[in-house]
C-alpha atoms as a PDB file:
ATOM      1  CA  UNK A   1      61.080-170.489  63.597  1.00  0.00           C
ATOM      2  CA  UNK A   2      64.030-168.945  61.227  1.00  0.00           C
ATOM      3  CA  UNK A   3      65.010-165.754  62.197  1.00  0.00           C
ATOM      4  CA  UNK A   4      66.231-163.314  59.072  1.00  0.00           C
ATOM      5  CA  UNK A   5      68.996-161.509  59.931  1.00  0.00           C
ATOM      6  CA  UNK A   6      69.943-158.568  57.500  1.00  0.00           C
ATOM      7  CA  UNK A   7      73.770-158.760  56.410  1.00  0.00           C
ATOM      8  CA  UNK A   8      76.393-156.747  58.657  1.00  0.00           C
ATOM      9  CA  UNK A   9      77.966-154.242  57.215  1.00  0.00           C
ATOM     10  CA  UNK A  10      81.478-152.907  58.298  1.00  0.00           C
ATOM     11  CA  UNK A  11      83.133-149.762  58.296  1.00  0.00           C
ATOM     12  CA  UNK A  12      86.905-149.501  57.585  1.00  0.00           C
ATOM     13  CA  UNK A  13      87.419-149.083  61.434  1.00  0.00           C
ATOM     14  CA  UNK A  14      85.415-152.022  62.422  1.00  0.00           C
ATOM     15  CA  UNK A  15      86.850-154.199  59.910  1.00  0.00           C
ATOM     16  CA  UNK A  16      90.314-152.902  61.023  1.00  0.00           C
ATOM     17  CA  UNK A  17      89.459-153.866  64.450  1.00  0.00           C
ATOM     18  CA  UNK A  18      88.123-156.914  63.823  1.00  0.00           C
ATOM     19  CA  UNK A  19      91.202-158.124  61.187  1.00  0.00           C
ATOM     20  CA  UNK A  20      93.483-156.500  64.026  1.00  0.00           C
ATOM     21  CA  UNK A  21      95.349-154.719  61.188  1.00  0.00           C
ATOM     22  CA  UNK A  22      95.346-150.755  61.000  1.00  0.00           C
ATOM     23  CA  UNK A  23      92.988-148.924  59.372  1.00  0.00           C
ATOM     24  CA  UNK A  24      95.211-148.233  56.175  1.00  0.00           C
ATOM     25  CA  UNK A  25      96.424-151.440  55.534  1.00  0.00           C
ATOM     26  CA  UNK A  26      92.089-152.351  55.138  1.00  0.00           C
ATOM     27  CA  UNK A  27      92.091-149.136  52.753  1.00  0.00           C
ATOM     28  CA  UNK A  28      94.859-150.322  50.841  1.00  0.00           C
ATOM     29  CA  UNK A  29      93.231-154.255  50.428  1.00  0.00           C
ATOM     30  CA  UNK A  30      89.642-152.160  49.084  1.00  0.00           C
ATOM     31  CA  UNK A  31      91.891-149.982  46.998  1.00  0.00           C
ATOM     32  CA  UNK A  32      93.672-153.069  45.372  1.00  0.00           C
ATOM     33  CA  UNK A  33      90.601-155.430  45.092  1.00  0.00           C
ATOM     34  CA  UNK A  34      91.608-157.894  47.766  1.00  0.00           C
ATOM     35  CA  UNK A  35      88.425-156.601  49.742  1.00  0.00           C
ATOM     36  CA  UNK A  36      84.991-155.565  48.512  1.00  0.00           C
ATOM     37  CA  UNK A  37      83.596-152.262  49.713  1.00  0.00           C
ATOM     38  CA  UNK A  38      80.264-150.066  49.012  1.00  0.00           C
ATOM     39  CA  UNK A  39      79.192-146.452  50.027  1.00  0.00           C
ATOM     40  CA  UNK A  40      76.452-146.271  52.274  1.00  0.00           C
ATOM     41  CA  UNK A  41      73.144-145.942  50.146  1.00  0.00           C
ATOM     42  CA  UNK A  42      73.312-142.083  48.952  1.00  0.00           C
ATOM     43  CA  UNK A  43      76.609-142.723  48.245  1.00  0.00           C
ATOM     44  CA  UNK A  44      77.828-139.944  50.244  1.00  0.00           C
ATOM     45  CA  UNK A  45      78.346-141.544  52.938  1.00  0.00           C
ATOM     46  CA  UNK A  46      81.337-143.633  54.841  1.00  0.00           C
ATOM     47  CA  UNK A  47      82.999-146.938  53.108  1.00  0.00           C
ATOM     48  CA  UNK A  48      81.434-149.997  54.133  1.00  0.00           C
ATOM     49  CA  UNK A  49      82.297-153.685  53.971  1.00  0.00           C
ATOM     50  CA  UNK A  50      79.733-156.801  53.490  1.00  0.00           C
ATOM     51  CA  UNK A  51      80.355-159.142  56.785  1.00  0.00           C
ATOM     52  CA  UNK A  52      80.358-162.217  54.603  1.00  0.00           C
ATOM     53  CA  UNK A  53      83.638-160.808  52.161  1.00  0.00           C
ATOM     54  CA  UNK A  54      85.215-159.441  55.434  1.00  0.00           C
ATOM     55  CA  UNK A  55      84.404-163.073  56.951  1.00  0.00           C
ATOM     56  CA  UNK A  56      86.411-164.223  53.598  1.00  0.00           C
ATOM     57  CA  UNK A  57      89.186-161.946  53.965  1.00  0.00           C
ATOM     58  CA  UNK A  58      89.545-163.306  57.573  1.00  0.00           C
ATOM     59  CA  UNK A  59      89.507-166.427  56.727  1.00  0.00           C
ATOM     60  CA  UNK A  60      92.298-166.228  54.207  1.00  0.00           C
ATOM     61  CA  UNK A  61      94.551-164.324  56.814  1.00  0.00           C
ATOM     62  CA  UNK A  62      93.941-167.117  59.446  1.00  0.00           C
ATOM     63  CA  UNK A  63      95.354-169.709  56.580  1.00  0.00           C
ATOM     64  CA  UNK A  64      98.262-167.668  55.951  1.00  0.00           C
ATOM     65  CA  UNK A  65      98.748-165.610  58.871  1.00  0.00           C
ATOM     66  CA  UNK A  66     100.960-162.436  58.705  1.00  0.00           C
ATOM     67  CA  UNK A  67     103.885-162.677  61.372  1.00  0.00           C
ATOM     68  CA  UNK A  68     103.257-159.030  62.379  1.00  0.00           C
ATOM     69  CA  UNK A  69      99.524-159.738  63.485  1.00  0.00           C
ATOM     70  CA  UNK A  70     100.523-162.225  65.544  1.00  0.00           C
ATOM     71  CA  UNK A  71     102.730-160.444  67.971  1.00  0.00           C
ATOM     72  CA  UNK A  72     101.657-161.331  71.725  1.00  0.00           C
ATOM     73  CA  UNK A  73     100.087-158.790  74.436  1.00  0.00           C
ATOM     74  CA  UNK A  74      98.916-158.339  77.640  1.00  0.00           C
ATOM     75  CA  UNK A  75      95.857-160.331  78.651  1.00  0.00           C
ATOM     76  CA  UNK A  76      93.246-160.123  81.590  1.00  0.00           C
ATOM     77  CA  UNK A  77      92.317-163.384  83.166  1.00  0.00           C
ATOM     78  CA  UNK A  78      88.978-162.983  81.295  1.00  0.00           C
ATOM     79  CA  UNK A  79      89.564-163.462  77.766  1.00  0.00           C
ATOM     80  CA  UNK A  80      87.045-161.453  75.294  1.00  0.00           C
ATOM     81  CA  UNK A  81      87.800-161.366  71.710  1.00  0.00           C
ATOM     82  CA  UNK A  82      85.962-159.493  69.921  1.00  0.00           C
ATOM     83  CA  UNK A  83      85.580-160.642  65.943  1.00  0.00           C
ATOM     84  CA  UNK A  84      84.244-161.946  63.141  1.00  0.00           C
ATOM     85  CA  UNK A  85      81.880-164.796  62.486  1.00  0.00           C
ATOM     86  CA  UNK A  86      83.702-166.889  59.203  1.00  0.00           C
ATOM     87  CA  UNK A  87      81.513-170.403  59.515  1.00  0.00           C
ATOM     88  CA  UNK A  88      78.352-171.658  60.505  1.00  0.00           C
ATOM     89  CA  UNK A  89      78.218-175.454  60.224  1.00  0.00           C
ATOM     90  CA  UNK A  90      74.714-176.663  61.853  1.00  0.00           C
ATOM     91  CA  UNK A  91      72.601-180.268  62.699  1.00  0.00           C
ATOM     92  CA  UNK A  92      69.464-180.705  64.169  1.00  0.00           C
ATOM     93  CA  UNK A  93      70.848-180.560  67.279  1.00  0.00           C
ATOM     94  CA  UNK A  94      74.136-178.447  67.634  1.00  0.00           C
ATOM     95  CA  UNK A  95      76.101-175.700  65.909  1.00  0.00           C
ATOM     96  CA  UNK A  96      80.324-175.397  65.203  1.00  0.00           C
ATOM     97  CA  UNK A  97      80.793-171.668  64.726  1.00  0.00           C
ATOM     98  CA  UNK A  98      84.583-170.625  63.654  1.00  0.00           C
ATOM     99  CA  UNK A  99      85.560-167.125  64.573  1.00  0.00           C
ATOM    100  CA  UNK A 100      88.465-164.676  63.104  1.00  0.00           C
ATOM    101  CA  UNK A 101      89.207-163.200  66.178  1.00  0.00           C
ATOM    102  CA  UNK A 102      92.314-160.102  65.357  1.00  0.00           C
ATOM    103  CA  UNK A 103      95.082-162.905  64.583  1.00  0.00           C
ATOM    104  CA  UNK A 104      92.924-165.657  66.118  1.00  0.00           C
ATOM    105  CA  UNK A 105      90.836-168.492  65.148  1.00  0.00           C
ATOM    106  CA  UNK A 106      88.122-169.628  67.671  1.00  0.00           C
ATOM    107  CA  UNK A 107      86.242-172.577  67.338  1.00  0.00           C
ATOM    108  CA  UNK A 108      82.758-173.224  69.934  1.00  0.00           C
ATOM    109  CA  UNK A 109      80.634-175.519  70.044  1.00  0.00           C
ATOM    110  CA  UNK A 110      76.763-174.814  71.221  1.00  0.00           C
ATOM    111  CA  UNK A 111      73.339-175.403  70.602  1.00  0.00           C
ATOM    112  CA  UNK A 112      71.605-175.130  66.650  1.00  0.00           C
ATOM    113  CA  UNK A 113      68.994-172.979  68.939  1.00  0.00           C
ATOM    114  CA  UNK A 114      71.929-170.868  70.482  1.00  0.00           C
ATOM    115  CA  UNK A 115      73.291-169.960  67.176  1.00  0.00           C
ATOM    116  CA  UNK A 116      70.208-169.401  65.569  1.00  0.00           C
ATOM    117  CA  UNK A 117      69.023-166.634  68.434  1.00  0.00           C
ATOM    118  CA  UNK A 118      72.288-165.108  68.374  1.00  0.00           C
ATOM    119  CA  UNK A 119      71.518-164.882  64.192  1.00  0.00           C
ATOM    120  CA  UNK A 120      75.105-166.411  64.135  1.00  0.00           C
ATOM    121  CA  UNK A 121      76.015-166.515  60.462  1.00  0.00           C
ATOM    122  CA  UNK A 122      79.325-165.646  57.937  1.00  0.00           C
ATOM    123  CA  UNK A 123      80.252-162.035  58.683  1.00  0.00           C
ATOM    124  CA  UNK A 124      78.353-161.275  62.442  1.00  0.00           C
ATOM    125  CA  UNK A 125      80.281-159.650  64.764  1.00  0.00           C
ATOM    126  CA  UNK A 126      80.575-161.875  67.432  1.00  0.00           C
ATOM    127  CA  UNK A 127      83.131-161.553  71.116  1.00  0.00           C
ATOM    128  CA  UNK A 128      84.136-165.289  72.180  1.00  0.00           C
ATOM    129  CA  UNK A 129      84.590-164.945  75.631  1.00  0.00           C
ATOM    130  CA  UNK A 130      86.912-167.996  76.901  1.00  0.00           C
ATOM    131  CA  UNK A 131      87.586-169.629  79.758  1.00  0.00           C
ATOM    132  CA  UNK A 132      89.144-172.799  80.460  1.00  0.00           C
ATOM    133  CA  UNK A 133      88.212-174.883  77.822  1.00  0.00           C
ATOM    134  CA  UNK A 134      84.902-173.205  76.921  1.00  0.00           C
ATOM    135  CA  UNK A 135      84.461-170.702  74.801  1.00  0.00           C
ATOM    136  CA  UNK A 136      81.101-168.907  74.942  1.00  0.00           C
ATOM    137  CA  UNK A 137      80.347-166.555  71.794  1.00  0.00           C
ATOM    138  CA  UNK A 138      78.018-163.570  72.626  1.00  0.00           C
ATOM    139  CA  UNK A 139      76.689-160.407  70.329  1.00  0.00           C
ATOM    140  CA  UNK A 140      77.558-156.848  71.259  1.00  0.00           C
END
């Protein structure tokens, strides 16, 4: 049984988070047209960003990654990155799900019955957690 699974939306934080860029520098990309953006339904309310255009937009980073995302940091023996879900490429039997992950790009392999219960699609907010040589991909 397909599960539907409503599209994410983002806020400018979330997306800023995700991207691992600063909150501006996602203002500026909406303000110039690089990224899509809505007001929540009244139109009163905050900015928000479709999951699938910010999955886009990550995408497009990954290919042609800025040199001052990339800068290294401190990182716990447990490894949980917390992004953004770019590609869902399923069989009948297993799933490849590539993740934007801040400057990263994560690649796991699992189950076409994993993905589908986590509602794994272009623009979820996913955290790969990795160890090893496995990466497991959960939803907050």
């Amino acid at each position: 049984m397909r599960h539907t699974v409503p599209v994410s939306t983002y806020r400018v934080a979330e997306a800023a988070e995700l991207l691992g860029v600063s909150d501006d520098t996602v203002r500026r990309w909406v303000d110039a047209g690089r990224l899509s953006a809505t007001r929540t339904p009244a139109g009163e309310g905050p900015v928000v960003i479709a999951g699938p255009d910010l999955a886009a937009l990550a995408e497009s980073l990954a290919d042609h990654p800025d040199r001052e995302r990339t800068r290294a940091s401190a990182v716990s023996a447990r490894n949980r990155l917390a992004g953004i879900v770019t590609r869902v490429t399923r069989d009948t039997v297993m799933a490849q799900v590539e993740m934007i992950c801040g400057p990263y790009r994560i690649v796991s392999l699992m189950s076409s019955e994993a993905a589908e219960e986590l509602g794994l699609e272009p623009g979820a907010r996913a955290v790969a957690s990795v160890k090893s040589t496995n990466v497991v991909v959960e939803r907050p």
